[in-house]
Protein backbone atom coordinates (compact mmCIF):
# COMPACT_ATOMS: atom_id res chain seq x y z
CA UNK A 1 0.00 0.00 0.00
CA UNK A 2 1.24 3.73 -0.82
CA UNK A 3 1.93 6.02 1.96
CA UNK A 4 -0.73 8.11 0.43
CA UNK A 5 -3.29 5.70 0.38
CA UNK A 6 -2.15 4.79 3.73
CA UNK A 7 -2.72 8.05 5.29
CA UNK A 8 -5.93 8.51 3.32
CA UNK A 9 -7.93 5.11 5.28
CA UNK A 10 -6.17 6.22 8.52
CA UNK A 11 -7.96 9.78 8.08
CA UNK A 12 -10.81 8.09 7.72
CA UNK A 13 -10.31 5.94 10.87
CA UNK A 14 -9.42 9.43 12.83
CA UNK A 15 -12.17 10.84 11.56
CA UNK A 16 -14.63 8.74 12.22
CA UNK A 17 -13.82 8.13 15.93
CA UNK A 18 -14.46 12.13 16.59
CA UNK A 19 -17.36 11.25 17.93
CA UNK A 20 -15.58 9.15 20.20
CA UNK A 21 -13.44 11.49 21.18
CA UNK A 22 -16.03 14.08 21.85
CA UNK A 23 -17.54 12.23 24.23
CA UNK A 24 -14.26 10.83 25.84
CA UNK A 25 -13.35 14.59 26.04
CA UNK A 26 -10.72 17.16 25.56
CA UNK A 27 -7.61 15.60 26.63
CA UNK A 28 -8.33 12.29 24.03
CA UNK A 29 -9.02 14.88 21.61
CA UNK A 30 -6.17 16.63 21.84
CA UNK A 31 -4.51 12.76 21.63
CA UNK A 32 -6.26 12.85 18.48
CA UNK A 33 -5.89 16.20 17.24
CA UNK A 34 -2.14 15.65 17.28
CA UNK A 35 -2.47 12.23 15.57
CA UNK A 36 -3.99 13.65 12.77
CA UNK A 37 -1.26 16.03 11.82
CA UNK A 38 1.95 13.84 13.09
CA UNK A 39 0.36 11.36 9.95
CA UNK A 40 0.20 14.71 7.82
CA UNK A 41 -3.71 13.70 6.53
CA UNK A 42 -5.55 14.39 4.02
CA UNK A 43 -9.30 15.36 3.24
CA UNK A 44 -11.05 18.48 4.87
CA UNK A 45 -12.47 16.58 7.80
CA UNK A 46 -8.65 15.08 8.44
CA UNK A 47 -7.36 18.41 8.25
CA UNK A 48 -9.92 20.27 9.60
CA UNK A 49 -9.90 17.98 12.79
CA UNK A 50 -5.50 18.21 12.77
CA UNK A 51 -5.76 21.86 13.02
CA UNK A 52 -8.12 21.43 16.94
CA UNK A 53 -6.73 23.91 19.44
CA UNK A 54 -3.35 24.47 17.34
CA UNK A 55 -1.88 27.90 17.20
CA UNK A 56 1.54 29.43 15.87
CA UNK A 57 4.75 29.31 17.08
CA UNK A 58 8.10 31.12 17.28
CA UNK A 59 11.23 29.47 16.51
CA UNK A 60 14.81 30.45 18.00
CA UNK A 61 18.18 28.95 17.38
CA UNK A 62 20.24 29.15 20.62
CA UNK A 63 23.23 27.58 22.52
CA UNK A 64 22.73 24.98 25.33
CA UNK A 65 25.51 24.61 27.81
CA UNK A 66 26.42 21.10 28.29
CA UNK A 67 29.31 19.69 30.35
CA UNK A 68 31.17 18.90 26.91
CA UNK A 69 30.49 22.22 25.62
CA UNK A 70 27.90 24.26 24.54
CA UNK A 71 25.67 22.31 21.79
CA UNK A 72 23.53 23.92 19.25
CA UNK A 73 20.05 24.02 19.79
CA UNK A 74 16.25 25.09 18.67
CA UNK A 75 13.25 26.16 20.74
CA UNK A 76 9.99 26.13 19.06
CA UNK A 77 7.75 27.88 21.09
CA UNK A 78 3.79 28.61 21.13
CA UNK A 79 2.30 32.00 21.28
CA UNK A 80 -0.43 30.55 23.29
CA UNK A 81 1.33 27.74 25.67
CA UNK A 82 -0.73 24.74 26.60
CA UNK A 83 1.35 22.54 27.94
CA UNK A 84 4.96 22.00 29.37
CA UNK A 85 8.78 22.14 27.39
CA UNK A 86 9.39 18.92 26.19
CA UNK A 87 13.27 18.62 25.19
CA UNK A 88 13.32 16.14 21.73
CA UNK A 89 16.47 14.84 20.92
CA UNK A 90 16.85 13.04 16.99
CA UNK A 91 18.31 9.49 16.46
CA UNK A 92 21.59 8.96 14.72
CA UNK A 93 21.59 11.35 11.63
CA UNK A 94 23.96 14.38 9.95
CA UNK A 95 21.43 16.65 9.60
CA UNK A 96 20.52 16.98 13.52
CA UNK A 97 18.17 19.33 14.77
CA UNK A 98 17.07 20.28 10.48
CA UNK A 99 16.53 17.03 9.67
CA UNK A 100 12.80 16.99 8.19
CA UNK A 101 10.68 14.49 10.36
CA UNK A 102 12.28 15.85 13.43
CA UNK A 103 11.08 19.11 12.22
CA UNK A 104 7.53 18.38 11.79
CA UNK A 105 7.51 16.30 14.80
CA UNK A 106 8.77 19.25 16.78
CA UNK A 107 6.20 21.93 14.80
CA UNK A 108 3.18 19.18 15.13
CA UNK A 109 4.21 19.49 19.43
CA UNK A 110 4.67 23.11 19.19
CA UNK A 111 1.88 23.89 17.15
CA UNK A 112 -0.62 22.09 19.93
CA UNK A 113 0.44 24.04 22.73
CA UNK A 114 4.24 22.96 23.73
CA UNK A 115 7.21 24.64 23.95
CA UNK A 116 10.22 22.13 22.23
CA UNK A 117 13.74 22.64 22.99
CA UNK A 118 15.82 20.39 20.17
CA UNK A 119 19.22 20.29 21.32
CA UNK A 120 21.81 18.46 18.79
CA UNK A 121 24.72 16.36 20.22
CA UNK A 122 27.35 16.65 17.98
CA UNK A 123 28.09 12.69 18.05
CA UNK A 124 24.71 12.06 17.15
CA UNK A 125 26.18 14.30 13.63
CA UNK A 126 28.70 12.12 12.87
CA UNK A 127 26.32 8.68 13.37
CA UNK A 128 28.58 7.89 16.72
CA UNK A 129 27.18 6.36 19.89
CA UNK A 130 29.07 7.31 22.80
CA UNK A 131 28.64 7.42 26.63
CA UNK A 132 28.60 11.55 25.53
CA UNK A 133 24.82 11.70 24.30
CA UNK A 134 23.05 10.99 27.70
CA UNK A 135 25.31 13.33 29.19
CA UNK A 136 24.33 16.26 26.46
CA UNK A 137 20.25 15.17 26.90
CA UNK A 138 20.93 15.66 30.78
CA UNK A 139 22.24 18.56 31.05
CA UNK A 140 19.85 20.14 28.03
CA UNK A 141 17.38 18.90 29.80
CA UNK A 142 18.63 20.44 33.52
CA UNK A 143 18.96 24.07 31.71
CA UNK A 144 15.38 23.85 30.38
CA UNK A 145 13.80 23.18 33.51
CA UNK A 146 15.75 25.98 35.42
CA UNK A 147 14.22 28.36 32.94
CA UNK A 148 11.19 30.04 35.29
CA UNK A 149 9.39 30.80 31.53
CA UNK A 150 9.74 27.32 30.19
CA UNK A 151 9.25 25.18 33.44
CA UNK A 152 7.90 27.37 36.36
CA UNK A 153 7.10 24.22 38.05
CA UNK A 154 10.83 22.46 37.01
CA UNK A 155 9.86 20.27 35.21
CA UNK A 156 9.91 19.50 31.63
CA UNK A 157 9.11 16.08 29.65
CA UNK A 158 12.34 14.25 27.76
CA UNK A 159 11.60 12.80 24.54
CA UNK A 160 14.48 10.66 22.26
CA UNK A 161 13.84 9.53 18.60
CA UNK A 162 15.51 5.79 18.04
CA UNK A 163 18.82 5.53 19.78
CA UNK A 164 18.12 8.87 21.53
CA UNK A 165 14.42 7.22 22.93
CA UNK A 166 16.80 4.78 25.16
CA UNK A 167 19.50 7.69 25.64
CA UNK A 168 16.71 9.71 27.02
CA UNK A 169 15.43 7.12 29.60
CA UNK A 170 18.84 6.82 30.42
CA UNK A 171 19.25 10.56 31.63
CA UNK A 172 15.73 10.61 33.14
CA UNK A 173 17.20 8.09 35.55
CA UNK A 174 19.91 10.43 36.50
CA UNK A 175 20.26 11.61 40.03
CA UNK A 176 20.17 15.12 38.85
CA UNK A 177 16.91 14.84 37.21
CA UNK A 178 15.09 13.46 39.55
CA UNK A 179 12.70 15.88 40.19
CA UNK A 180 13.44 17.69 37.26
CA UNK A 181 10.90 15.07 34.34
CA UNK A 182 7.24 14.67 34.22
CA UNK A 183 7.57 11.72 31.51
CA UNK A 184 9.95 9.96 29.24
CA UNK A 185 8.85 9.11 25.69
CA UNK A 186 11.23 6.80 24.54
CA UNK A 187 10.07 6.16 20.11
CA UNK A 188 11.48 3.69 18.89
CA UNK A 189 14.31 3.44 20.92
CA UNK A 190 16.39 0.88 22.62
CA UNK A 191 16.68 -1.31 25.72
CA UNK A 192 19.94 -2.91 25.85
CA UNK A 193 22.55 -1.83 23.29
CA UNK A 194 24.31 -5.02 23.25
CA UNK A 195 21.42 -6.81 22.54
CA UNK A 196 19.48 -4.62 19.48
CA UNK A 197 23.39 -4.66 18.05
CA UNK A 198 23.58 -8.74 18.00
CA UNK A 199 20.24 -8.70 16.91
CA UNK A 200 21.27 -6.26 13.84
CA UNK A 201 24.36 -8.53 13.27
CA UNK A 202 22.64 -11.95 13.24
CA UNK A 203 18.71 -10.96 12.70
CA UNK A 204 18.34 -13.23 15.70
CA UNK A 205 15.64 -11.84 18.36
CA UNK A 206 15.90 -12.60 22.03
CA UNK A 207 13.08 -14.85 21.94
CA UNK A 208 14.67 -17.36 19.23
CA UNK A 209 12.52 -15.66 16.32
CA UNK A 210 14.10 -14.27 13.12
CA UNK A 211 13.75 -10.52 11.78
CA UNK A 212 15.87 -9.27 8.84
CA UNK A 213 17.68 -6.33 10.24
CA UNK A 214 17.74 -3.20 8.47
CA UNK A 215 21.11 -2.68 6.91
CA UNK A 216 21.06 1.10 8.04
CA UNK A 217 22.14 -0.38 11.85
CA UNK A 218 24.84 -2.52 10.98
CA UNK A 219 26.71 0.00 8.80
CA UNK A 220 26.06 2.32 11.88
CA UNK A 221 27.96 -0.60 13.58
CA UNK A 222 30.56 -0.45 11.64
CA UNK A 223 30.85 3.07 11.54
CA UNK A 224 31.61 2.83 15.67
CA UNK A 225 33.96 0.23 15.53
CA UNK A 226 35.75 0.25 12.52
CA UNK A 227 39.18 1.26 14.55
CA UNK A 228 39.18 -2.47 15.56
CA UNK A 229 38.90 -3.59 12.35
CA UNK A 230 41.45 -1.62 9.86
CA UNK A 231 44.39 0.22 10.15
CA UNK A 232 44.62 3.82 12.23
CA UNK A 233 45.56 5.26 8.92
CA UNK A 234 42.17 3.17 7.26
CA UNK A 235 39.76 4.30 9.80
CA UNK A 236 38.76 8.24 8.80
CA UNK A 237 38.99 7.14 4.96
CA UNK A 238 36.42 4.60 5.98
CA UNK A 239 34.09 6.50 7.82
CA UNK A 240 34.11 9.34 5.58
CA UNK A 241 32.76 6.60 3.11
CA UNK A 242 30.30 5.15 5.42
CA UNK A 243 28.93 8.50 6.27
CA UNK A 244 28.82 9.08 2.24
CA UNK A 245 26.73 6.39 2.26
CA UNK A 246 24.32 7.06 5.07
CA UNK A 247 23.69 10.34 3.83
CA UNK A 248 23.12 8.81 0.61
CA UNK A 249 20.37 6.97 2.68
CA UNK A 250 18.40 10.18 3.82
CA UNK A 251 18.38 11.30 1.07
CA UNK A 252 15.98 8.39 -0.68
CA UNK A 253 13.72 10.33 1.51
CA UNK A 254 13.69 13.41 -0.27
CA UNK A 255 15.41 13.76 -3.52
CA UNK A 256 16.22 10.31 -5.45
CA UNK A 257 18.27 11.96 -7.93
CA UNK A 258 20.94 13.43 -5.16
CA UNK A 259 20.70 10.13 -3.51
CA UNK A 260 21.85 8.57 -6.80
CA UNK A 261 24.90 10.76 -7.05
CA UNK A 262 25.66 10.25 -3.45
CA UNK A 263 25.60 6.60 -3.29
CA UNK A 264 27.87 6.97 -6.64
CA UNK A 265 30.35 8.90 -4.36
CA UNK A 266 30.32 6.38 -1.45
CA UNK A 267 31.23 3.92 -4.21
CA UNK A 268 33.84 6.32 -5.89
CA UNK A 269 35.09 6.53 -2.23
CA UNK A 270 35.06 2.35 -1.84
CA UNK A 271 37.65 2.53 -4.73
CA UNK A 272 39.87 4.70 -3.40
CA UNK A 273 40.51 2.82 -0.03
CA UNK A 274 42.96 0.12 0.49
CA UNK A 275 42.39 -3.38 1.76
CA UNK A 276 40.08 -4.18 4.11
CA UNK A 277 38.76 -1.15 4.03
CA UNK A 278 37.89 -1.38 0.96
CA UNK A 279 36.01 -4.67 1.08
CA UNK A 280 34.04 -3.82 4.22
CA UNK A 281 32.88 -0.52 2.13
CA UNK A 282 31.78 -2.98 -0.62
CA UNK A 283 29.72 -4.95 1.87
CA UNK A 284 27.92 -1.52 2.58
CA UNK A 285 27.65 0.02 -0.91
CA UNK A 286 25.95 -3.67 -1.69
CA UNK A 287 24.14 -3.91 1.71
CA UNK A 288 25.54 -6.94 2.32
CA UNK A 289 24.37 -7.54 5.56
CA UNK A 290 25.27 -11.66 5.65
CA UNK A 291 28.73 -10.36 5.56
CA UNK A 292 29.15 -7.40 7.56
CA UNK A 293 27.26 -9.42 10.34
CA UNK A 294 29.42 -12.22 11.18
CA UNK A 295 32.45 -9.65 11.04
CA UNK A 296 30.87 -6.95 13.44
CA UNK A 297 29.79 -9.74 16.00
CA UNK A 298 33.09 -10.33 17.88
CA UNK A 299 33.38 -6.31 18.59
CA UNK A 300 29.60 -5.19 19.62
CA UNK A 301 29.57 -6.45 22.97
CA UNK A 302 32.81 -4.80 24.15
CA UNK A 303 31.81 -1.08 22.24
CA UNK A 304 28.07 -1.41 24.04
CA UNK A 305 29.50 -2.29 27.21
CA UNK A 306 28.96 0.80 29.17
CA UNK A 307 25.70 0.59 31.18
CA UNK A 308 24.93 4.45 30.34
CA UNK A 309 24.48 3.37 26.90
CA UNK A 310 21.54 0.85 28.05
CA UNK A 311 18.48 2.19 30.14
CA UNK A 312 17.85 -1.61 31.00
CA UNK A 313 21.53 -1.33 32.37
CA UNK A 314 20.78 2.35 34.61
CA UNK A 315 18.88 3.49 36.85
CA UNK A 316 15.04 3.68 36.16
CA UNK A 317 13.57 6.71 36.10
CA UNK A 318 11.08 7.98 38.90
CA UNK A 319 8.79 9.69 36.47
CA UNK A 320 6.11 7.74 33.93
CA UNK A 321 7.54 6.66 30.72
CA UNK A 322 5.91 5.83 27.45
CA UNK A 323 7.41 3.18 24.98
CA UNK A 324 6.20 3.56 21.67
CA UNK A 325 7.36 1.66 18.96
CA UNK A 326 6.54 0.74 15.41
CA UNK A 327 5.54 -3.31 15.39
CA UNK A 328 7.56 -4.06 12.61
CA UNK A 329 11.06 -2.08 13.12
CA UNK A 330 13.83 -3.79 11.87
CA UNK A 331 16.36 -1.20 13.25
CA UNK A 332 15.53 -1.18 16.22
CA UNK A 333 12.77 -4.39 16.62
CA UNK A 334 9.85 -3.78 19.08
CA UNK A 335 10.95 -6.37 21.40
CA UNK A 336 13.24 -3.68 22.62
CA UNK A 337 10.25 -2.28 24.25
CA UNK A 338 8.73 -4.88 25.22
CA UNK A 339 11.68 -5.90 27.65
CA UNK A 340 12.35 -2.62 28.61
CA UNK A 341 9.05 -2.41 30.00
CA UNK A 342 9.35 -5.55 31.92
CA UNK A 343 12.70 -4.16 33.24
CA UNK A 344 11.20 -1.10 34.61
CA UNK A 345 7.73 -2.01 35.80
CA UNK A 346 8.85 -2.43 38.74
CA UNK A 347 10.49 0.94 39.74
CA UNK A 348 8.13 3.19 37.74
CA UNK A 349 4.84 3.50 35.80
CA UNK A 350 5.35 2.46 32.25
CA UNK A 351 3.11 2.55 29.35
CA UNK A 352 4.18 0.52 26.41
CA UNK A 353 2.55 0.70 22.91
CA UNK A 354 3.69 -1.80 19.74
CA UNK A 355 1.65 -0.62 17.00
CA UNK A 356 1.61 -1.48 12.84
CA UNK A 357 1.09 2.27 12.55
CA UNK A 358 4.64 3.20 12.87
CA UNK A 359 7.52 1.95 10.75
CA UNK A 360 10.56 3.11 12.53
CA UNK A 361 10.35 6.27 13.90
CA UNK A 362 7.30 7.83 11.76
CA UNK A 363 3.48 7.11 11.69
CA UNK A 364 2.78 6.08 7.85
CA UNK A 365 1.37 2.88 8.14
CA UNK A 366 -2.41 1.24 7.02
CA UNK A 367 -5.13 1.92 10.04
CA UNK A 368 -7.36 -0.20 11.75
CA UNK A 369 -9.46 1.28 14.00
CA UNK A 370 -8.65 -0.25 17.14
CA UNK A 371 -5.15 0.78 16.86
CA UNK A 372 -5.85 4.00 15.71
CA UNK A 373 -7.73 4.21 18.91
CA UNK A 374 -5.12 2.71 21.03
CA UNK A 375 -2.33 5.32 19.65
CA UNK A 376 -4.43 7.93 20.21
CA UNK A 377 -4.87 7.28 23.73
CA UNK A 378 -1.18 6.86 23.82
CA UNK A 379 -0.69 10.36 23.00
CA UNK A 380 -3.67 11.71 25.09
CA UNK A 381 -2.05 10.13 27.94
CA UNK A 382 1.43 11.59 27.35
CA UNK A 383 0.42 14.99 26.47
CA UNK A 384 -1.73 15.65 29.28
CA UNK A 385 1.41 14.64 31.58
C-alpha cells in the first residue's frame, strides 16, 4: 500500500472516531488532534480535525551549555502555551536538529500548545554512539527546567527519537533529574545496546525468532567500531565513506536523484581505499548484511558495554515513561520495548505501545481502528502529563 493511500484510510479511521473522542473529552481529543497532523492527513475533515486547538509558534536557534560544551540548539515555542517544554532529541543522523521528520515532529508538538527545545549532540552528527549523548540530553534537559518561563514548576518532559528514545530514559534516571521530568517518551528506541546490536548482526531476536535487520544499523555498527577492524591510517577514509553512504540513505527520503549521485560517491570513495577497508565498504555500498554481520559480532559487545548506553543497564527513572514503537522495526525491533518495560515495571509507571502504525520512527502505516484508537490514547495520555 502507498503512503498516500495509507494516510488517506487512517484519516478516515481518525475521523470517524471524533465522535468518540467528543464524548471521551478534551484531553483524548487533543490525543487525536495531534495524531492527525503527526500522519500529515488528508481530506477536509482530516485536516480540519489536525488543526483542533493548534496555534503558531516562534522558533529560535540558541546555545545549550552542556558539560562537553555548549551544543547547538532550537526552541519552538507557542504564542499561546498549553502545555509544558518537552526537550526532543533526533536518532543517529547528519542533519541533527534540520533534519525533516524531526522538524515536523517538533512543529506538530509546538503547534498544539508545547514549547520544544531540540538540542543536537554533535556525536549524534557524525552517526557515533558514545557514553557523551546521555550526558548532552541531561544537562539540556537540567537548563530547560531551570528556565522560570519554560518550566515554572521544574519540570519538563524528555523525549528521544531511536537511539536517543533509550539515551533519554537513560538521563531521566539520573540523580540530577530526579525531580526535574514529568515523563519519558522513549520512540522507537532501545533497551539494551548489546542486545538490538547482536540482533542487527545476526537478525536473531531474544526470543529465538528471526527478523531481517535493516542494513542502516549494521553499517552504523561499523561506523563505531571500525578502529578495531582496519588500520589507524584506514579508519577516517572509511568512515568518511560510510557516512557518504548514510547520507546517501536520507536522502531516498527526499530527492532520489541526489541520492543517486551520493551513493555513486560512497562507491567512488570504496575505490579509493585500500584493503580491508575497501572490502568492508563494498559490503555496505551492496548492503551486504550476511557479511558485515558475522564480522561486526566479535566487537559489539565490548563497544556497548557501558551501562549508560543501556536504560535496562541504569537506573530507572522515577517519572512515567511511554514506549512507543513501530511493530515491525527492523532497526531497532519492538521487542526492545517490550523488555524494557518488563525491566522497569517495577520501579516506575510504564506505558508501552507496539503498533503497525509506525515503521521506525514515523506514523505512515495502514489503520485499523482499534489501533488507531489505542495510539491515540497513547498520545492523550502523554500529552496531558
Amino acid at each position: 500500500m502507498s503512503r498516500r493511500v495509507a494516510r488517506r484510510t487512517l484519516g478516515a479511521s481518525l475521523v470517524a472516531l471524533l465522535a468518540l473522542g467528543l464524548w471521551a473529552g478534551p484531553d483524548w481529543l487533543r490525543g487525536l488532534a495531534f495524531v492527525a497532523r503527526a500522519a500529515d492527513l488528508q481530506g477536509d475533515a482530516a485536516e480540519a480535525l489536525s488543526r483542533w486547538r493548534t496555534g503558531p509558534f516562534d522558533v529560535k536557534e540558541l546555545q545549550v551549555p552542556t558539560r562537553h560544551g555548549p551544543a547547538r540548539a532550537r526552541l519552538y515555542r507557542p504564542v499561546e502555551g498549553r502545555g509544558r517544554t518537552v526537550v526532543l532529541t533526533s536518532g543517529v543522523h547528519a542533519d541533527g536538529i534540520d533534519e525533516p521528520r524531526l522538524v515536523k515532529l517538533a512543529g506538530n508538538l509546538a503547534s498544539g500548545g508545547l514549547a520544544v527545545l531540540t538540542p543536537e549532540p554533535a556525536d549524534l552528527l557524525r552517526y557515533e554512539i558514545t557514553p557523551r549523548l546521555p550526558d548532552v540530553i541531561e544537562d539540556a534537559a537540567l537548563w530547560a527546567a531551570a528556565q522560570p518561563d519554560l518550566a515554572p514548576d521544574g519540570k519538563v518532559g524528555l523525549f528521544g527519537i531511536s537511539f536517543s528514545g533509550g539515551l533519554s530514559v537513560v538521563a531521566a534516571g539520573r540523580p540530577a533529574l530526579k525531580d526535574r521530568v514529568a515523563a519519558t517518551l522513549s520512540f522507537g528506541g532501545h533497551g539494551d545496546l548489546p542486545r538490538v546490536l547482536a540482533f542487527l548482526c545476526t537478525g536473531e531476536l531474544p526470543d529465538g525468532s528471526r527478523l531481517a535487520p535493516h542494513d542502516y544499523g549494521v553499517v552504523v555498527i561499523l561506523l563505531n567500531v571500525a578502529d578495531r577492524l582496519v588500520p589507524p591510517e584506514q579508519v577516517e577514509p572509511l568512515r568518511a565513506a560510510i557516512r557518504t553512504f548514510l547520507r546517501a540513505s536520507h536522502l531516498t527520503l527526499t530527492d532520489g536523484r541526489l541520492a543517486e549521485e551520493t551513493f555513486a560517491r560512497a562507491r567512488a570513495l570504496q575505490a579509493q581505499l585500500p584493503e580491508p577497508a575497501a572490502t568492508l565498504m563494498g559490503h555496505v555500498n551492496t548492503r551486504d548484511v550476511a557479511a558485515l554481520g558475522p564480522t561486526l559480532l566479535p566487537y559489539v559487545k565490548a563497544f556497548a558495554a557501558d551501562p549508560s548506553l543501556s536504560p535496562a543497564r541504569s537506573p530507572a527513572p522515577a517519572a512515567p515513561v511511554y514506549l512507543l514503537h513501530g511493530a515491525g522495526d527492523t532497526v531497532i525491533p519492538a521487542m526492545e520495548s517490550v523488555l524494557l518495560a518488563q525491566a522497569l515495571r517495577p520501579h516506575t509507571e510504564v506505558h508501552q505501545l507496539a503498533t503497525p502504525l509506525i515503521s521506525h520512527a514515523e506514523v505512515d502505516r495502514q489503520a485499523e481502528a482499534a489501533d488507531v484508537w489505542r495510539l491515540v490514547g497513547f498520545w492523550s495520555d502523554l500529552l496531558d502529563e
